[in-house]
Protein backbone atom coordinates (compact mmCIF):
# COMPACT_ATOMS: atom_id res chain seq x y z
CA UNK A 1 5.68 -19.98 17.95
CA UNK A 2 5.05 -20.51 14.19
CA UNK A 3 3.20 -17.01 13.76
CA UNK A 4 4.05 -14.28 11.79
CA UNK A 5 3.22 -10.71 12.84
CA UNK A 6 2.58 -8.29 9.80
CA UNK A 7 2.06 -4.67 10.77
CA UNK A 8 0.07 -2.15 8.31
CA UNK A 9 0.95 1.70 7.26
CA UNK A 10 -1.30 3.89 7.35
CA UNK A 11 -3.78 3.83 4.01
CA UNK A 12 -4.96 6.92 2.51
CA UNK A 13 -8.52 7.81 2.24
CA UNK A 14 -11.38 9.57 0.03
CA UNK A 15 -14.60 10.36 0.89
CA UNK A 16 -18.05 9.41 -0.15
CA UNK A 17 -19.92 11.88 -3.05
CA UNK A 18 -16.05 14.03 -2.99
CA UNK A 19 -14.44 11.69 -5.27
CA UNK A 20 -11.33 13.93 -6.01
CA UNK A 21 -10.85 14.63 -2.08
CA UNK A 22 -7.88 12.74 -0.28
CA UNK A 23 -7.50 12.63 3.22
CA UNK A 24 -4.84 15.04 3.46
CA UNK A 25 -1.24 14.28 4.81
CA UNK A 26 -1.84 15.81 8.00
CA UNK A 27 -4.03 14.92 10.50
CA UNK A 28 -5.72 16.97 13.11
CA UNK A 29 -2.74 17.39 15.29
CA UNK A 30 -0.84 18.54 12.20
CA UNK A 31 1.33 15.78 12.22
CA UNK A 32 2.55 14.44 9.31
CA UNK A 33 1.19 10.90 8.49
CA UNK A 34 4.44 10.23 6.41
CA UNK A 35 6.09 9.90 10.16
CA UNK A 36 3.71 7.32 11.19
CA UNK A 37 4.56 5.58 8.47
CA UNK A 38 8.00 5.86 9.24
CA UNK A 39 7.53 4.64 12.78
CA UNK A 40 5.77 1.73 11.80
CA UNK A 41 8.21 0.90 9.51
CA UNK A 42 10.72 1.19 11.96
CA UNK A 43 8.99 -0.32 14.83
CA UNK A 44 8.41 -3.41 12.44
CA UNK A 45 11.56 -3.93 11.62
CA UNK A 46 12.97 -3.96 15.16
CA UNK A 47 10.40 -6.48 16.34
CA UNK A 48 11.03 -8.33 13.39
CA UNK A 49 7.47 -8.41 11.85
CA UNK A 50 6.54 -7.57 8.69
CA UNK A 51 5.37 -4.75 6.72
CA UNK A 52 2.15 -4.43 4.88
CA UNK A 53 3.10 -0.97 2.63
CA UNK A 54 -0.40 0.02 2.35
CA UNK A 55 0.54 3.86 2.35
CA UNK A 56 3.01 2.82 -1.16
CA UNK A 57 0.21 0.95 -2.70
CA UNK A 58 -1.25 4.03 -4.04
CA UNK A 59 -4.88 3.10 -3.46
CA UNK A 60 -7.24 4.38 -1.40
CA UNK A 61 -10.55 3.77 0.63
CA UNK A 62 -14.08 5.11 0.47
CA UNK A 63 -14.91 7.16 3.54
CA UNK A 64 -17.90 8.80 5.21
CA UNK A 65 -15.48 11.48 6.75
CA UNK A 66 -11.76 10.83 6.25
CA UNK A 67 -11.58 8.48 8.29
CA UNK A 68 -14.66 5.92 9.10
CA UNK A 69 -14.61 3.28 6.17
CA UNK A 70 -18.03 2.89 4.05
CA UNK A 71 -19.20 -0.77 2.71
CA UNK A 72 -17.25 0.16 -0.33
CA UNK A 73 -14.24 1.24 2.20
CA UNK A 74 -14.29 -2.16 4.21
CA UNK A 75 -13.90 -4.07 0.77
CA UNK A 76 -11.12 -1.62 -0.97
CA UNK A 77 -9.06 -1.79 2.43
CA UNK A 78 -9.73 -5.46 2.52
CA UNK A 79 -8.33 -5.49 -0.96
CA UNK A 80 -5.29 -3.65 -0.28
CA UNK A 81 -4.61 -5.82 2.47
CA UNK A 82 -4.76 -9.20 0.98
CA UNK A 83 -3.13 -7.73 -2.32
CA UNK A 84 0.13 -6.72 0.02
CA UNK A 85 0.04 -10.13 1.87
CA UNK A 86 -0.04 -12.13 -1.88
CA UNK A 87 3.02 -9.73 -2.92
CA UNK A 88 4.58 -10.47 0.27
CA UNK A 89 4.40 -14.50 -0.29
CA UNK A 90 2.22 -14.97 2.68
CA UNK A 91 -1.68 -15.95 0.74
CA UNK A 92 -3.00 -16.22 -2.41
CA UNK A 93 -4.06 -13.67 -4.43
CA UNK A 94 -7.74 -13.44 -3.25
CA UNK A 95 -7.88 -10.08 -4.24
CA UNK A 96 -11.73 -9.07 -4.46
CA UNK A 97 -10.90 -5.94 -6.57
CA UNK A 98 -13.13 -7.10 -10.02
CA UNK A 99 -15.98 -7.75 -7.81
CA UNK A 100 -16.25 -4.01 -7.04
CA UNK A 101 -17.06 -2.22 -10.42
């Protein structure tokens, strides 16, 4: 009864050895990932759960192909998501961003 649901948007992505390539804003059925975002928004805020902004956070995560997260990946999403939980009030900042340069 005491838990709190926090729902994620979608992060953007770069991939391995193509360091200026972003995923692009459409995915493979052309849709535009801005509208998922929307949604989730949107879906969030009806079941009253929160919002992790990942997609406004500006960063992005290491890739193998767009989409499937590398080492690097895992840790840079992980770091989005527990820098958006501290802004949110809900952890500490245990941000491990310093520990990857």
């Amino acid at each position: 009864p005491d838990a709190r649901v926090v729902c994620g948007t979608i992060m953007r992505t770069h991939v391995l050895g193509y360091g200026a390539w972003v995923f692009p804003e459409l995915n493979q059925m052309h849709d535009e990932l801005g509208a998922y975002d929307e949604a989730i928004r949107r879906a969030a805020g009806d079941a009253g759960a929160d919002v992790a902004d990942l997609a406004r956070c500006g960063a992005t995560y290491e890739t193998l192909d767009g989409v499937h997260p590398t080492v690097t990946g895992h840790a840079e999403l992980a770091s989005a998501w527990l820098s958006e939980l501290a802004r949110m009030g809900l952890v500490q900042d245990l941000s491990p961003r310093g520990m990857l340069s």
